[in-house]
PDB file of N, CA and C in Angstrom:
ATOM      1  N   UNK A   1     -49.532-126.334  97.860  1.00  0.00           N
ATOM      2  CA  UNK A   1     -48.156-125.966  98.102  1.00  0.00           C
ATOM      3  C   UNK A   1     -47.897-124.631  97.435  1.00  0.00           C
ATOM      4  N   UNK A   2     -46.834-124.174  98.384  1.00  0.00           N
ATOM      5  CA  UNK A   2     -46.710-122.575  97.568  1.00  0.00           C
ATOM      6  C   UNK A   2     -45.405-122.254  96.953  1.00  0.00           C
ATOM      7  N   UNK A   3     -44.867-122.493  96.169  1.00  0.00           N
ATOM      8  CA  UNK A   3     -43.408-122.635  95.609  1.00  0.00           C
ATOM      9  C   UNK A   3     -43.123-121.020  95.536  1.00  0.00           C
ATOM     10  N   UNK A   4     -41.969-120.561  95.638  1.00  0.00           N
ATOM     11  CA  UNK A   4     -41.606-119.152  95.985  1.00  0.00           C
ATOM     12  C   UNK A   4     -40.478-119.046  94.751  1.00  0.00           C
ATOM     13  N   UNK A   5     -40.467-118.509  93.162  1.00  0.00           N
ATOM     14  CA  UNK A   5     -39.707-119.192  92.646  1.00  0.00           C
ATOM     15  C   UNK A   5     -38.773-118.087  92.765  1.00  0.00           C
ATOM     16  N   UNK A   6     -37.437-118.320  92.135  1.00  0.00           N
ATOM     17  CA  UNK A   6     -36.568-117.304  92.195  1.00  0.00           C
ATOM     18  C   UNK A   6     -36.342-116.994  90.898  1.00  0.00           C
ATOM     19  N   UNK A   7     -36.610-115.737  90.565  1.00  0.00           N
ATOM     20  CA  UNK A   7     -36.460-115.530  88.439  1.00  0.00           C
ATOM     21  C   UNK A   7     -35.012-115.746  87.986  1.00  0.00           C
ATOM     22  N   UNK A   8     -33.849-115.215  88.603  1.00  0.00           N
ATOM     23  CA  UNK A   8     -32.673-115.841  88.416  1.00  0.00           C
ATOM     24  C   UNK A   8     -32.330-117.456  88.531  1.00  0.00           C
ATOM     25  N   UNK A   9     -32.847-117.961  89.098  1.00  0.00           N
ATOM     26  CA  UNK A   9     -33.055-119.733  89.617  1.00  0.00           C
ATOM     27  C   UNK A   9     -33.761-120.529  88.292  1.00  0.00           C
ATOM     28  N   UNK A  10     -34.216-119.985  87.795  1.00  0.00           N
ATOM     29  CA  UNK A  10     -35.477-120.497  86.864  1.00  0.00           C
ATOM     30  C   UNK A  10     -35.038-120.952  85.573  1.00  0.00           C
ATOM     31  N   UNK A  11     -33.823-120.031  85.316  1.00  0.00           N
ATOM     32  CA  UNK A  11     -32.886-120.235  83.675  1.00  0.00           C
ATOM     33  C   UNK A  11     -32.291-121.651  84.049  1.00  0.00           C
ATOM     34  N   UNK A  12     -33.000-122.284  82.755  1.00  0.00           N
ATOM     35  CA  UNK A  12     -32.494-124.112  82.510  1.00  0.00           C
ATOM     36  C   UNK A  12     -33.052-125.226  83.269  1.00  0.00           C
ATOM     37  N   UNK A  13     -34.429-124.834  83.997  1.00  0.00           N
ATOM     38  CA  UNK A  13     -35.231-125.931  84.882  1.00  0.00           C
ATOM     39  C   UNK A  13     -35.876-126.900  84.020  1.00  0.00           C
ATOM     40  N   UNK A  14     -35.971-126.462  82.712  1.00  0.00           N
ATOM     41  CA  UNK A  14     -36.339-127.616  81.591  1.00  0.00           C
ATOM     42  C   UNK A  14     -37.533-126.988  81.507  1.00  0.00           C
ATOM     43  N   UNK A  15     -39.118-127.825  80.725  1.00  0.00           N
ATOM     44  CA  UNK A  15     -40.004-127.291  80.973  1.00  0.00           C
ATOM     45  C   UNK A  15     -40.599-127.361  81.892  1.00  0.00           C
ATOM     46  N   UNK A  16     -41.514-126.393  81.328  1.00  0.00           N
ATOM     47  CA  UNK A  16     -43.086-126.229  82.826  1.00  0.00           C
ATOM     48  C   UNK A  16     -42.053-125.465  84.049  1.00  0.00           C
ATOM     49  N   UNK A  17     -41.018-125.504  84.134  1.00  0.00           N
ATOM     50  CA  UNK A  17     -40.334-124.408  85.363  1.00  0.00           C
ATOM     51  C   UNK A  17     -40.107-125.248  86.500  1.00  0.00           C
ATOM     52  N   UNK A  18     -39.969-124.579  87.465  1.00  0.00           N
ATOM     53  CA  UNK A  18     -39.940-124.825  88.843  1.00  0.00           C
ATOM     54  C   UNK A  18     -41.294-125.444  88.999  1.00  0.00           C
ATOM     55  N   UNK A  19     -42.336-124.771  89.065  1.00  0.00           N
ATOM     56  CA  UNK A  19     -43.826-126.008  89.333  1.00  0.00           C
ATOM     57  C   UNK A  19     -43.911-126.704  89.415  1.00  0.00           C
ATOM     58  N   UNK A  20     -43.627-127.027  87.801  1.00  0.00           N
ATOM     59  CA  UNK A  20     -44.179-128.716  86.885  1.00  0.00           C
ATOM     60  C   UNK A  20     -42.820-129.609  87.577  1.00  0.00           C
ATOM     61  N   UNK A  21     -41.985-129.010  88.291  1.00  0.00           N
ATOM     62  CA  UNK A  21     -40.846-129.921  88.874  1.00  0.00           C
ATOM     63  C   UNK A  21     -41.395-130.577  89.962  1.00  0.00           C
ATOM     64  N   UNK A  22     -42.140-130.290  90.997  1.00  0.00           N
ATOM     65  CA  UNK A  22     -42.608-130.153  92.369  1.00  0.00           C
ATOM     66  C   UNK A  22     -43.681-131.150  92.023  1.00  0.00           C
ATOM     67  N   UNK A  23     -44.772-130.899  90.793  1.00  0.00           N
ATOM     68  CA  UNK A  23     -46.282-131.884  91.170  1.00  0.00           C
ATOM     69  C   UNK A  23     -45.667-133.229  91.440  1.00  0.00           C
ATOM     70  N   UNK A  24     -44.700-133.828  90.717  1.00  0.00           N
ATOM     71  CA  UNK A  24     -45.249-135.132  91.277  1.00  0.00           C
ATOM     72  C   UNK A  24     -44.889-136.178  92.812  1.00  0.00           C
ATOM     73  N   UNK A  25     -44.461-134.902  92.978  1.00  0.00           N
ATOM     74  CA  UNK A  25     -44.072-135.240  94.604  1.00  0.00           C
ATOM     75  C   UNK A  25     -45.128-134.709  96.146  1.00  0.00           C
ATOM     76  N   UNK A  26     -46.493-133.906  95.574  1.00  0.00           N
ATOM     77  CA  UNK A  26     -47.412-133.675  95.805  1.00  0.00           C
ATOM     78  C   UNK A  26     -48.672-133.682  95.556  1.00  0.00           C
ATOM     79  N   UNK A  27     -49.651-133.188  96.218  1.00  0.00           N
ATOM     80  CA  UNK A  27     -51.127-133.675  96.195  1.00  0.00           C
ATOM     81  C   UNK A  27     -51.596-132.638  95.527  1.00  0.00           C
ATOM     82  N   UNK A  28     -52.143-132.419  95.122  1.00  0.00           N
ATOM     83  CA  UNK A  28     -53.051-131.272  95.193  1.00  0.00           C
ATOM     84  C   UNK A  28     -52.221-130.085  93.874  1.00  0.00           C
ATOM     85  N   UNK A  29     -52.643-128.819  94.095  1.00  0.00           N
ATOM     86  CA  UNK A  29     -51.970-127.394  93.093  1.00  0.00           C
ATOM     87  C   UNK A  29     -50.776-127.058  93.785  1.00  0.00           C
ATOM     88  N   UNK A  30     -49.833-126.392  92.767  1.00  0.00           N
ATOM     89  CA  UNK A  30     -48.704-125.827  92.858  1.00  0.00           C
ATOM     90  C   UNK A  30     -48.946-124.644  92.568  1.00  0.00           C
ATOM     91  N   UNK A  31     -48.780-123.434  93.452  1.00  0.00           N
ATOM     92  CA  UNK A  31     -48.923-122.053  92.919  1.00  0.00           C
ATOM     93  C   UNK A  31     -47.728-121.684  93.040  1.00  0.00           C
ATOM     94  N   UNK A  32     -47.411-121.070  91.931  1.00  0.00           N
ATOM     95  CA  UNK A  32     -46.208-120.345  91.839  1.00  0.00           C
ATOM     96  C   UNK A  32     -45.853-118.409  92.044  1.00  0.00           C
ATOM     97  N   UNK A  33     -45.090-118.074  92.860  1.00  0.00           N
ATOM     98  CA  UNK A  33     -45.373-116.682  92.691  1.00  0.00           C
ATOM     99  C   UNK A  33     -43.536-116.522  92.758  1.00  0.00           C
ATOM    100  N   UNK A  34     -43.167-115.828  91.002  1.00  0.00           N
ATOM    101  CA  UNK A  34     -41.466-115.099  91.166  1.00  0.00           C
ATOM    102  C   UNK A  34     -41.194-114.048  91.689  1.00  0.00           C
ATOM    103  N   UNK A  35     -40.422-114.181  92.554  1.00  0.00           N
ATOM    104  CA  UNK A  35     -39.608-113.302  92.903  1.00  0.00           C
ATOM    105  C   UNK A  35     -38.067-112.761  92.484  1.00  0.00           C
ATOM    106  N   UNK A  36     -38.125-111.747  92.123  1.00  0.00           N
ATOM    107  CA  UNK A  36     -36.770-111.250  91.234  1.00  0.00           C
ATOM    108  C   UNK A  36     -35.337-110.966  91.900  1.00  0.00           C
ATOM    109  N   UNK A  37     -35.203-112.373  91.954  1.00  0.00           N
ATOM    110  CA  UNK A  37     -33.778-112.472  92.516  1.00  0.00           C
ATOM    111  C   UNK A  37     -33.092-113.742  92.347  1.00  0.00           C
ATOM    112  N   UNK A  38     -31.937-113.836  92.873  1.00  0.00           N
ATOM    113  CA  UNK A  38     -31.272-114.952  92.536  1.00  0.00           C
ATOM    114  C   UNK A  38     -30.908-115.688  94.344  1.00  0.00           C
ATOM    115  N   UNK A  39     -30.650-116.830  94.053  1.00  0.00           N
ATOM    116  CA  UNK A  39     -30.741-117.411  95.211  1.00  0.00           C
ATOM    117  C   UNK A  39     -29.894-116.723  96.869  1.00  0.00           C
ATOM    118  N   UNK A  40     -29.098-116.438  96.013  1.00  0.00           N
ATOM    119  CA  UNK A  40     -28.084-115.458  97.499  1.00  0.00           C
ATOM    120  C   UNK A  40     -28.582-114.682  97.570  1.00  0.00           C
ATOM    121  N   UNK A  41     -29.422-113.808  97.125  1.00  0.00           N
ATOM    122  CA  UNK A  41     -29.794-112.375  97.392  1.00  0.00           C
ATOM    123  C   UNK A  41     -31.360-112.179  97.928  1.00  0.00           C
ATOM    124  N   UNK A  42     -31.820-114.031  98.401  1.00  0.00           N
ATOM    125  CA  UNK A  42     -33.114-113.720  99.082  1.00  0.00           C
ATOM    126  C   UNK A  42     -33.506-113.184 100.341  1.00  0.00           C
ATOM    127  N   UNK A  43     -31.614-113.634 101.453  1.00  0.00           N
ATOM    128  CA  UNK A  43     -31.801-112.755 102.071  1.00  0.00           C
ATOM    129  C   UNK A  43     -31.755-111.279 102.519  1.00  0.00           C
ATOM    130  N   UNK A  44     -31.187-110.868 101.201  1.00  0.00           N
ATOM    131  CA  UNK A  44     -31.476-108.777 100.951  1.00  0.00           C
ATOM    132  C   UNK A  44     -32.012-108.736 100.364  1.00  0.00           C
ATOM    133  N   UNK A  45     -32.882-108.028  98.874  1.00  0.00           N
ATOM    134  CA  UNK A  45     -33.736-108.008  98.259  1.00  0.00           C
ATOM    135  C   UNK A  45     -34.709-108.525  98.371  1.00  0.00           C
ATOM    136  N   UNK A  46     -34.640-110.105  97.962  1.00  0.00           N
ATOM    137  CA  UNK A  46     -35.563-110.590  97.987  1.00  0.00           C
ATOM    138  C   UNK A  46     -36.628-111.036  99.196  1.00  0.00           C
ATOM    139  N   UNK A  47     -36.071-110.920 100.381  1.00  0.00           N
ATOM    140  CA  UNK A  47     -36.581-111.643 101.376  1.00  0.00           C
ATOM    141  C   UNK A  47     -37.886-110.640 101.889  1.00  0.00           C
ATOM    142  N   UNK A  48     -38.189-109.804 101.617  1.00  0.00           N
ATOM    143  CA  UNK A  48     -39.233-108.526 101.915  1.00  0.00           C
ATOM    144  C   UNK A  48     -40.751-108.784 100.663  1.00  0.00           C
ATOM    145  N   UNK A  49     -40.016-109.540  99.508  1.00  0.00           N
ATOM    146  CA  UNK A  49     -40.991-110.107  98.699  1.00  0.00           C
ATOM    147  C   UNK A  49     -41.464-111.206  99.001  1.00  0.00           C
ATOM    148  N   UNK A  50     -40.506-111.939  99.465  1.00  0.00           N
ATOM    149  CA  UNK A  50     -41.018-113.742  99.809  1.00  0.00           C
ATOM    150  C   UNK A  50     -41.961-113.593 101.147  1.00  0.00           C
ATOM    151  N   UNK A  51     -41.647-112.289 101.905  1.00  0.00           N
ATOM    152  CA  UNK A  51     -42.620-112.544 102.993  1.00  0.00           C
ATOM    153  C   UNK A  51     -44.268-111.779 102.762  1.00  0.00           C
ATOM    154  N   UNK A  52     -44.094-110.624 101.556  1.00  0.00           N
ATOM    155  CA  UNK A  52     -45.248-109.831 101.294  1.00  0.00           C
ATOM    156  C   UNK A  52     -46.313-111.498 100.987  1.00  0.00           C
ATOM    157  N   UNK A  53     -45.602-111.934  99.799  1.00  0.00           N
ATOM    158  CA  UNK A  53     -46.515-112.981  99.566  1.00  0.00           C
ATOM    159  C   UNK A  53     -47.050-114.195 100.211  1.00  0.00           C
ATOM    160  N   UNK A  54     -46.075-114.072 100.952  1.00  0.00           N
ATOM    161  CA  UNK A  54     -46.305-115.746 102.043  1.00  0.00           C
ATOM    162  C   UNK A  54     -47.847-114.670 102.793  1.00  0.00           C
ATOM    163  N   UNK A  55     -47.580-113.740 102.982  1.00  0.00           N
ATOM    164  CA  UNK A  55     -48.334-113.001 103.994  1.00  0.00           C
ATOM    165  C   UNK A  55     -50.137-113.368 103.538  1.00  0.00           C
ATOM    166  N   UNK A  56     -50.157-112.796 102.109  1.00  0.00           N
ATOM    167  CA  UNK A  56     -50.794-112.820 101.545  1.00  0.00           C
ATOM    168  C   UNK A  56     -51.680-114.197 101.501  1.00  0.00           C
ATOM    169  N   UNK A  57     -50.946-115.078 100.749  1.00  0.00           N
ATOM    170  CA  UNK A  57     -51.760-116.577 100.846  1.00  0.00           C
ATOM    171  C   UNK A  57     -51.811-117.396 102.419  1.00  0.00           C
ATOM    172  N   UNK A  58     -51.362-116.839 103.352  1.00  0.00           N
ATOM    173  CA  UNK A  58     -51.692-116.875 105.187  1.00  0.00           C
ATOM    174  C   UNK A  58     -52.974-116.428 105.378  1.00  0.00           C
ATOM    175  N   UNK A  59     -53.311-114.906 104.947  1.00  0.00           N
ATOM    176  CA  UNK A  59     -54.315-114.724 104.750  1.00  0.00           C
ATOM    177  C   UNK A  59     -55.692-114.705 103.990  1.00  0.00           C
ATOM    178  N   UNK A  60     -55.024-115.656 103.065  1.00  0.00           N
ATOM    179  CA  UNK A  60     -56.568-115.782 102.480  1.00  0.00           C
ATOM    180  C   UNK A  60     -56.510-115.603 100.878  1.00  0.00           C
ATOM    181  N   UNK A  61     -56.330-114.238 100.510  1.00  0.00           N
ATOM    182  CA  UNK A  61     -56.038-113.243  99.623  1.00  0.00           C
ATOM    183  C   UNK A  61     -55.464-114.007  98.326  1.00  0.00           C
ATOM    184  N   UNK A  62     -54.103-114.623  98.244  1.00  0.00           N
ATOM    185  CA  UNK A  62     -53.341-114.853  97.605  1.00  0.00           C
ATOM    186  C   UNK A  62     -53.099-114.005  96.428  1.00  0.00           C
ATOM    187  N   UNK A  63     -53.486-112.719  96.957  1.00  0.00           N
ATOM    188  CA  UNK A  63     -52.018-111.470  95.885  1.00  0.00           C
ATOM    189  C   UNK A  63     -51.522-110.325  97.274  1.00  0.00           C
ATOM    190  N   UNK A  64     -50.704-110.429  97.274  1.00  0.00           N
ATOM    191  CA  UNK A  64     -50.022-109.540  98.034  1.00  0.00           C
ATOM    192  C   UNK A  64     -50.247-107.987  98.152  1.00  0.00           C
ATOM    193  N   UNK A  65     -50.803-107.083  98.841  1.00  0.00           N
ATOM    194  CA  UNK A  65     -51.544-105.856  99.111  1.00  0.00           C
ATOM    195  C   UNK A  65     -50.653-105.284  99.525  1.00  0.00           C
ATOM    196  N   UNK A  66     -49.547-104.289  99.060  1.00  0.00           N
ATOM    197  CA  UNK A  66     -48.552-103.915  99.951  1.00  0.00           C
ATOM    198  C   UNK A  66     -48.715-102.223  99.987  1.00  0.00           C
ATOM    199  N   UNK A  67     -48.807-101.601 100.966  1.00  0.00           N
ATOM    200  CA  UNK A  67     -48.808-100.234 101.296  1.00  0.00           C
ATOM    201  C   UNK A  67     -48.010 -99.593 100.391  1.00  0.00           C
ATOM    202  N   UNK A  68     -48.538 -98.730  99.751  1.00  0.00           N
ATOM    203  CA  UNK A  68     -47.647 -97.994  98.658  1.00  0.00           C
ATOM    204  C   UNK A  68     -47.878 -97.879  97.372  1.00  0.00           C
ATOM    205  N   UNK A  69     -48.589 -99.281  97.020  1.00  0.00           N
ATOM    206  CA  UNK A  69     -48.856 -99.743  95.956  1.00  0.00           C
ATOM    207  C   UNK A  69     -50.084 -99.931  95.188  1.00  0.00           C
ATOM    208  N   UNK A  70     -50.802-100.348  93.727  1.00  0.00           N
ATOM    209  CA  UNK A  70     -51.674-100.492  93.477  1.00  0.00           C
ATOM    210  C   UNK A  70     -51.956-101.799  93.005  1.00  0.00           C
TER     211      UNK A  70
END
């Protein structure tokens, strides 16, 4: 599973975060990758990050390669 966390979202989830919230309702690893935003603003800001990375673990990769960048 690929949890998409939100870094504004994250203040007061208790421990272990967003992740350790998710295992026991699944099989297998929880990968986590934050994105710096808060929940309303995934669809402006944030939503160009949530898709670099989805992109990324679609393909294989699981770190996001984005033109521009190193």
């Amino acid at each position: 599973m690929l949890l998409t966390a939100l870094s504004g979202a994250s203040e007061g989830n208790g421990e272990g975060g967003p992740s350790a919230a998710w295992q026991p309702y699944i099989d297998g690893r929880v990968r986590e990758r934050t994105v710096d935003c808060h929940h309303f603003e995934m669809l402006d800001a944030g939503l160009p990050e949530v898709g670099w990375v989805l992109a990324a673990v679609l393909q294989g990769s699981g770190n996001p390669a984005r033109e521009g960048t190193t």
